[in-house]
N, C-alpha and C. Protein backbone atom coordinates (compact mmCIF):
# COMPACT_ATOMS: atom_id res chain seq x y z
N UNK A 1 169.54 84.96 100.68
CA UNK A 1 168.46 84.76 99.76
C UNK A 1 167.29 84.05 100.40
N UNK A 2 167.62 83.62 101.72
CA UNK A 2 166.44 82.47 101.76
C UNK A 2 165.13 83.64 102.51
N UNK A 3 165.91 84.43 103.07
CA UNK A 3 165.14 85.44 103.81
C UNK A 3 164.57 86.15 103.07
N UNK A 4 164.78 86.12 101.42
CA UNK A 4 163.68 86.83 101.19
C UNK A 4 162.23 86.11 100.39
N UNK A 5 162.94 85.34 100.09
CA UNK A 5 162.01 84.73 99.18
C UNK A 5 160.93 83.61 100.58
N UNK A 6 161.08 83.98 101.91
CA UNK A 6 160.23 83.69 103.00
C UNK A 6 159.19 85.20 102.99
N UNK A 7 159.79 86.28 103.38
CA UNK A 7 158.97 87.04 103.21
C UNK A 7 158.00 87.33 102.18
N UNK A 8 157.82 87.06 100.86
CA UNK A 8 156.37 86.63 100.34
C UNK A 8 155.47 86.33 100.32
N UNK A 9 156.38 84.88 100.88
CA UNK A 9 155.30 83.87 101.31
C UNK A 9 154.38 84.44 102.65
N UNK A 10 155.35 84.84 103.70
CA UNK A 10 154.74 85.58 104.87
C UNK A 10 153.49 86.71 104.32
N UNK A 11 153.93 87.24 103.52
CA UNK A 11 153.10 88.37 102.92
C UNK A 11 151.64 88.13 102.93
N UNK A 12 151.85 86.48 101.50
CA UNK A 12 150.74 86.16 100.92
C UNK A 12 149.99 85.06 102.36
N UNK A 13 150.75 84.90 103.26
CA UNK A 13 149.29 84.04 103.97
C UNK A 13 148.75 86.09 105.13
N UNK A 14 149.83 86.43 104.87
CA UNK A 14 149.14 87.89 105.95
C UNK A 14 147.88 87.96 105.34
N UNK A 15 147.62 88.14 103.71
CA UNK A 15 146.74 88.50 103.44
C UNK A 15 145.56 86.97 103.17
N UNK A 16 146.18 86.41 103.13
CA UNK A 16 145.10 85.06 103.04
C UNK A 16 144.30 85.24 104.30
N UNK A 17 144.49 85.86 105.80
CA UNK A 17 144.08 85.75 106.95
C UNK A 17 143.19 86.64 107.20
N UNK A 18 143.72 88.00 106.44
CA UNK A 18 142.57 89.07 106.39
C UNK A 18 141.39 88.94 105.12
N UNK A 19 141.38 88.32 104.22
CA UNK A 19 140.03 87.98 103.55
C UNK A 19 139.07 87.40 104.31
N UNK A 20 139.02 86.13 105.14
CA UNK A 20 137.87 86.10 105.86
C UNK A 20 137.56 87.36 107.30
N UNK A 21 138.39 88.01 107.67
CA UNK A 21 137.89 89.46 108.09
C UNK A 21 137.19 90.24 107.18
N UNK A 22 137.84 90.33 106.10
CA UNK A 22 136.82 91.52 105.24
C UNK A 22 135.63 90.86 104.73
N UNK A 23 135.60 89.89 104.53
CA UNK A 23 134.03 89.04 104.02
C UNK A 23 133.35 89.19 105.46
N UNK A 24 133.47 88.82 106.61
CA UNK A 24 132.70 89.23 107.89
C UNK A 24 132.32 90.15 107.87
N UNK A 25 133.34 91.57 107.52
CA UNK A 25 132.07 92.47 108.22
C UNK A 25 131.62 92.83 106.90
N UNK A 26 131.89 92.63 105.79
CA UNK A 26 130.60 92.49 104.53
C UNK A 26 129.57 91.96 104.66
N UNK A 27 129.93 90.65 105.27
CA UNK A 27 128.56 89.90 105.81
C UNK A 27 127.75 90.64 106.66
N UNK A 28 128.21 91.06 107.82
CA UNK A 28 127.81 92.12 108.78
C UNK A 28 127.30 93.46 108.41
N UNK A 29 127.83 94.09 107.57
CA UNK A 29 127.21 95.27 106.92
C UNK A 29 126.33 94.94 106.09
N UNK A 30 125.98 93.95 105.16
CA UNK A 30 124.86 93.53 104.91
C UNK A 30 123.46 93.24 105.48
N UNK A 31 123.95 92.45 106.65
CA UNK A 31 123.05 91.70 107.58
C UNK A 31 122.23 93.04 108.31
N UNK A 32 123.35 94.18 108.88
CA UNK A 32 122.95 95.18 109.41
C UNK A 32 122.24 96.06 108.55
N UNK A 33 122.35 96.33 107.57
CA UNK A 33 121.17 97.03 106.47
C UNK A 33 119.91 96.50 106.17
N UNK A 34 120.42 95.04 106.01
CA UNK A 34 119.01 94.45 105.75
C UNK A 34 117.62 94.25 107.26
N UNK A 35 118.53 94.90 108.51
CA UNK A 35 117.77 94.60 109.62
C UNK A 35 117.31 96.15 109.65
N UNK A 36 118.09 97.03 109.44
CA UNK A 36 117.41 98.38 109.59
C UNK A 36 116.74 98.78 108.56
N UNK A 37 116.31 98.04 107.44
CA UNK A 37 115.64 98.38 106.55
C UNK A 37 114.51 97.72 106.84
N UNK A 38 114.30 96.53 107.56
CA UNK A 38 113.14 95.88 107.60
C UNK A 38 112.12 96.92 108.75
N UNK A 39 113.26 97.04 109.69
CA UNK A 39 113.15 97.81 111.23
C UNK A 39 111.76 99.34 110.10
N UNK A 40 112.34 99.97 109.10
CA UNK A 40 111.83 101.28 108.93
C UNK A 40 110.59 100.54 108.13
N UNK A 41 110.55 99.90 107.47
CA UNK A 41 109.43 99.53 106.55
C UNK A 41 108.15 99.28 107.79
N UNK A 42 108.58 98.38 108.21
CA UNK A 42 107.56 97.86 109.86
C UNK A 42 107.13 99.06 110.33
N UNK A 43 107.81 100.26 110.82
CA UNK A 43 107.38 100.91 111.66
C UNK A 43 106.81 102.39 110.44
N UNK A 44 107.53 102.07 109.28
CA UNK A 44 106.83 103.68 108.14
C UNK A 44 105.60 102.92 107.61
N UNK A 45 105.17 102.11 107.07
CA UNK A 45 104.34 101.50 106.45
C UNK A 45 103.16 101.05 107.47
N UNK A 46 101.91 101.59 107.11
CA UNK A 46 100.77 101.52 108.03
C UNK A 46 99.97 100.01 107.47
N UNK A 47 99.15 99.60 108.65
CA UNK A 47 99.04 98.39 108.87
C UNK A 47 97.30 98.33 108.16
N UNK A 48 96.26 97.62 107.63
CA UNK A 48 95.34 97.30 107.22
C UNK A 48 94.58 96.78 108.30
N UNK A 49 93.28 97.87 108.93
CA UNK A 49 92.19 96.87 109.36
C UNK A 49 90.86 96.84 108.67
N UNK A 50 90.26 96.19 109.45
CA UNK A 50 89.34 96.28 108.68
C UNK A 50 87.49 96.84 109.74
N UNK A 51 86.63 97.92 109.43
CA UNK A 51 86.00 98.66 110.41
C UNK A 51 84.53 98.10 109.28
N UNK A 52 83.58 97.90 110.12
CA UNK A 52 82.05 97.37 109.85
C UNK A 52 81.22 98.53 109.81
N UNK A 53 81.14 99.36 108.78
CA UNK A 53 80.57 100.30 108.72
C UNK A 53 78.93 99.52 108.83
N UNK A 54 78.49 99.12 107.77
CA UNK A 54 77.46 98.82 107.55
C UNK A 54 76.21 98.28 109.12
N UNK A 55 77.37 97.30 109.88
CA UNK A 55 76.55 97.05 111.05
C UNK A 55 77.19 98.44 111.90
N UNK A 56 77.94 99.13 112.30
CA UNK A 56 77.64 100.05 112.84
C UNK A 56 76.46 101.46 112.61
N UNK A 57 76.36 101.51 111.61
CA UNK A 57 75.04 102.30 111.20
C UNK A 57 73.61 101.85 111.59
N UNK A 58 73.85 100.74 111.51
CA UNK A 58 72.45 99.63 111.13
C UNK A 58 71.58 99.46 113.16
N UNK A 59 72.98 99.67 113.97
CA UNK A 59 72.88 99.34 114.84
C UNK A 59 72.53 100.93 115.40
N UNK A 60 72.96 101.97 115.19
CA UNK A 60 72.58 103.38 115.34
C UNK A 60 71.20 103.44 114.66
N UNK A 61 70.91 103.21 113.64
CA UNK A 61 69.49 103.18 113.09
C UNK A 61 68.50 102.70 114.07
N UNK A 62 69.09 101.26 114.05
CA UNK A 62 67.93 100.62 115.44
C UNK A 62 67.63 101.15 116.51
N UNK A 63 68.92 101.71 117.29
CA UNK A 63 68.32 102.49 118.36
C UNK A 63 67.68 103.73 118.32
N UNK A 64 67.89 104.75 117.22
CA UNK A 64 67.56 105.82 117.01
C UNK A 64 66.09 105.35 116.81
N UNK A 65 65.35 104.11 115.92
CA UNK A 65 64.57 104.18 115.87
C UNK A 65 63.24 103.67 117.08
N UNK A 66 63.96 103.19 117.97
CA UNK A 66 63.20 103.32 118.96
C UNK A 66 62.78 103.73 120.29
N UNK A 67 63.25 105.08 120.04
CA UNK A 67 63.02 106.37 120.39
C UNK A 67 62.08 107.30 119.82
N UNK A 68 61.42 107.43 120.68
CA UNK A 68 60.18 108.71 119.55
C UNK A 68 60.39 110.43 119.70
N UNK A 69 61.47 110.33 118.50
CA UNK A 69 62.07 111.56 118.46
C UNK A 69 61.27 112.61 117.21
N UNK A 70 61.64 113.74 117.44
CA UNK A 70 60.89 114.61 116.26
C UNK A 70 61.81 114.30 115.39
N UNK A 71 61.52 115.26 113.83
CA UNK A 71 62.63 114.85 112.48
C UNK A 71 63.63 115.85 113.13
N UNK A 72 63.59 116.95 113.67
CA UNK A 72 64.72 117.73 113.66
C UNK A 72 65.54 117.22 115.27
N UNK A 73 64.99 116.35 116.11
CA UNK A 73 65.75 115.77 117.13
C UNK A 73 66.66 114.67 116.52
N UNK A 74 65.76 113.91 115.41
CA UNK A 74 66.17 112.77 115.06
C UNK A 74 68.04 113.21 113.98
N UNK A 75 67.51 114.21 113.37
CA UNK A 75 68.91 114.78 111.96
C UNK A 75 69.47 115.32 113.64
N UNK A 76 69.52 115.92 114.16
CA UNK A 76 70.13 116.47 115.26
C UNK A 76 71.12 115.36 115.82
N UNK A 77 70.57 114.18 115.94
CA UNK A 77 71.14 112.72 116.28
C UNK A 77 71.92 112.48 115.52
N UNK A 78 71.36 112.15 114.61
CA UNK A 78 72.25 111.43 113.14
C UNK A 78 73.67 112.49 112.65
N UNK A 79 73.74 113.59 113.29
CA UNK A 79 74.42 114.74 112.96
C UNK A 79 75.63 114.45 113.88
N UNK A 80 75.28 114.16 115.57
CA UNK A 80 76.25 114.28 116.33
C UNK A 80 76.60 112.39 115.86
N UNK A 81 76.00 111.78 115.61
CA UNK A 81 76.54 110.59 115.27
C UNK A 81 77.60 110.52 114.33
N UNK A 82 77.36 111.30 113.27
CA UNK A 82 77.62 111.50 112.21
C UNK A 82 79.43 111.73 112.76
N UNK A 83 79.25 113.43 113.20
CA UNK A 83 80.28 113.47 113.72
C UNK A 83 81.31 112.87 114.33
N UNK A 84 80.81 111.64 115.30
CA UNK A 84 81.34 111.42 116.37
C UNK A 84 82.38 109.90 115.49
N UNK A 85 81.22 109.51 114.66
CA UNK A 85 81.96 108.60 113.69
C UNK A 85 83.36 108.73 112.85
N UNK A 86 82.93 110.11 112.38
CA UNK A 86 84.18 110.62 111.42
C UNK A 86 85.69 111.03 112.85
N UNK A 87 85.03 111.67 113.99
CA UNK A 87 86.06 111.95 114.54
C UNK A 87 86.85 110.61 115.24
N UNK A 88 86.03 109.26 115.40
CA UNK A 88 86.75 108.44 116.13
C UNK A 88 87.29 107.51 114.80
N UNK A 89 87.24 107.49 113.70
CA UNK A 89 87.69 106.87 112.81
C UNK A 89 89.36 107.63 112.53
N UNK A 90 89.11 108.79 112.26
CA UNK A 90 90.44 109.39 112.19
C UNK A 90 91.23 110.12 113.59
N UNK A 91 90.73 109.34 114.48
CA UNK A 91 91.72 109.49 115.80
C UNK A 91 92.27 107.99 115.82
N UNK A 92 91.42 107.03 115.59
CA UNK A 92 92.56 105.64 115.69
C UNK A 92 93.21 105.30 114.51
N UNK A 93 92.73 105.75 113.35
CA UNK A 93 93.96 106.11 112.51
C UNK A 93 95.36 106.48 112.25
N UNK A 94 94.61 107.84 113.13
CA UNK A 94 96.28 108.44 113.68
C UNK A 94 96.80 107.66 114.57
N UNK A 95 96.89 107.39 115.49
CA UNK A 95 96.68 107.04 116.59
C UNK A 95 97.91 105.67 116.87
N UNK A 96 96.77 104.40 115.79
CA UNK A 96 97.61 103.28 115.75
C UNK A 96 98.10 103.15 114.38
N UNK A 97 98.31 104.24 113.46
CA UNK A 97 99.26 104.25 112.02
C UNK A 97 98.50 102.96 111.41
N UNK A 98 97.12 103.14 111.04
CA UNK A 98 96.49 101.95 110.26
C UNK A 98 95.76 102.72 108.96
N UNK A 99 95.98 102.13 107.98
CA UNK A 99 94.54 102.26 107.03
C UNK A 99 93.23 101.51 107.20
N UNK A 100 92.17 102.23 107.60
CA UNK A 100 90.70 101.52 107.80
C UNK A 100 90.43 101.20 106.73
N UNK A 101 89.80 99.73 105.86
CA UNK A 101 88.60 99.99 105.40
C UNK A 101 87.57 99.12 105.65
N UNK A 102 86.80 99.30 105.26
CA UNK A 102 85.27 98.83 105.61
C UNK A 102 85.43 96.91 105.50
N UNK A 103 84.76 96.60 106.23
CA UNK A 103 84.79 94.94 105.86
C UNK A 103 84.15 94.55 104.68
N UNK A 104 83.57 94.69 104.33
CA UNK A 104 83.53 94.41 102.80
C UNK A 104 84.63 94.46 101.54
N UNK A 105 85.31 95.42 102.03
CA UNK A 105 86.71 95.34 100.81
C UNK A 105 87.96 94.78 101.31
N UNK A 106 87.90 93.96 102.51
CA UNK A 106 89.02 92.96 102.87
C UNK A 106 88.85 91.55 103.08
N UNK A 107 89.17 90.88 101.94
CA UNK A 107 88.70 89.44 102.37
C UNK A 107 89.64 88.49 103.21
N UNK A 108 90.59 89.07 104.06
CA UNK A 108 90.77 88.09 104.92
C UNK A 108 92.25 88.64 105.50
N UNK A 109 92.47 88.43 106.82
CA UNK A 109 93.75 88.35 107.23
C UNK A 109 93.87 89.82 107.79
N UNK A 110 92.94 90.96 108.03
CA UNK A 110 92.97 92.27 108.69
C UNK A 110 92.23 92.24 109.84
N UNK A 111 92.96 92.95 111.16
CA UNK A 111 92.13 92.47 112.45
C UNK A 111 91.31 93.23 112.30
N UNK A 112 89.92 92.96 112.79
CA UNK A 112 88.46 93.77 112.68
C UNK A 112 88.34 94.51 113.79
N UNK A 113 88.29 96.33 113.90
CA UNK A 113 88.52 97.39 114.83
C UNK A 113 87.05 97.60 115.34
N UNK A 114 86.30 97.29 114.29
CA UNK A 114 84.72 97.66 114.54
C UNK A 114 84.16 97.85 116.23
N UNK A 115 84.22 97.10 117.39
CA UNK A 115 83.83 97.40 118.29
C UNK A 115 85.13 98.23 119.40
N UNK A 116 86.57 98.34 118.64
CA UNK A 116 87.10 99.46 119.50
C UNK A 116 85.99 101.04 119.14
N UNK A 117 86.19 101.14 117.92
CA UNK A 117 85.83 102.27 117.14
C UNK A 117 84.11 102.93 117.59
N UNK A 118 83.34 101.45 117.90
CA UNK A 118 81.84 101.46 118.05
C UNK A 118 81.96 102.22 119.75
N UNK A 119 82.60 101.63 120.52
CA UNK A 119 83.22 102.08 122.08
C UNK A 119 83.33 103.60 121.74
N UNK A 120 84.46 103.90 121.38
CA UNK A 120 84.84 105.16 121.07
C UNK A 120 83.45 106.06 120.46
N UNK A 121 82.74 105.69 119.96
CA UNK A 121 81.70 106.86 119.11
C UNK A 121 80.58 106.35 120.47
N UNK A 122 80.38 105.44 121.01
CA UNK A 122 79.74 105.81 122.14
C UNK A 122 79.68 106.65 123.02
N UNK A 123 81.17 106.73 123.42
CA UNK A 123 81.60 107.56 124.35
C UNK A 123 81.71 108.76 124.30
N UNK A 124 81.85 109.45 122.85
CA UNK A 124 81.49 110.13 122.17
C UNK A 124 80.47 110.85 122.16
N UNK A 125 79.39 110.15 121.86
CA UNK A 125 77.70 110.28 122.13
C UNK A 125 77.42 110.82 123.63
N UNK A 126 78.00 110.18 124.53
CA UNK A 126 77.91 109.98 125.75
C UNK A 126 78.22 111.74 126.19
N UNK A 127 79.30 111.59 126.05
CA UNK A 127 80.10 113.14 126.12
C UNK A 127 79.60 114.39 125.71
N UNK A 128 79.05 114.39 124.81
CA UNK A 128 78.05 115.45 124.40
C UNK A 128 76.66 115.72 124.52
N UNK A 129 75.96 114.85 125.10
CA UNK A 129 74.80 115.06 125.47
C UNK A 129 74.81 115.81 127.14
C-alpha cells in the first residue's frame, strides 16, 4: 500500500513542475507576438513629414522673376517646374514610405524634407534643360 499512495503524490509534484514550463512559453508566445506585431506596424505604417510648399514656390517665383523671360518662356518654366515638383514629391514618397504634408498642417514633431525634395526638383530642372 505504501507504494501506491507515493505514486500520487509523485504524480501531483510531476505536474506541479511542468506549470511553470507551460506559463514560460505562454509568456514567450506572447512576448513573441507582441514583438512581431510591433516589427509589422513600424515597417506597414508610413511615417509623417512635413514639405514647405509655400517657401519652395516663393523661392522659384524669385528666381523666375529675375530673369527676363517672355510669358510663353516664363508658363514654359513654371510648367517644367511644375512637373518636376509633382514628380520629386511622389518619388520620395515612394521611396521612403512617408506621407508628405505641407508645413503648415503639422504642428510639431515631423522631420522637415523641404530641402531634400528642393535638391531633387533642382536637379530635375537641371536635367531637362
Amino acid at each position: 500500500m505504501k507504494n501506491n499512495t507515493e505514486q500520487p503524490v509523485s504524480t501531483t509534484s510531476h505536474t506541479f513542475r511542468r506549470i511553470p514550463v507551460i506559463v514560460a512559453l505562454v509568456l514567450f508566445a506572447l512576448a513573441t507576438s507582441a514583438f512581431l506585431s510591433r516589427v509589422v506596424l513600424e515597417y506597414s505604417t508610413p511615417r509623417v513629414v512635413a514639405f514647405d510648399m509655400k517657401k519652395t514656390l516663393d523661392s522659384f517665383m524669385d528666381s523666375v522673376s529675375q530673369k527676363q523671360l517672355t510669358e510663353a518662356q516664363s508658363k514654359a518654366l513654371s510648367d517644367r517646374f511644375n512637373d518636376a515638383l509633382e514628380k520629386s514629391l511622389a518619388e520620395y514618397q515612394q521611396q521612403h514610405h512617408v506621407v508628405i504634408l505641407v508645413s503648415p498642417a503639422v504642428v510639431q514633431g515631423a522631420p522637415d524634407v523641404t530641402r531634400n525634395i528642393q535638391h531633387d526638383i533642382a536637379r530635375r530642372m537641371k536635367g531637362e534643360q
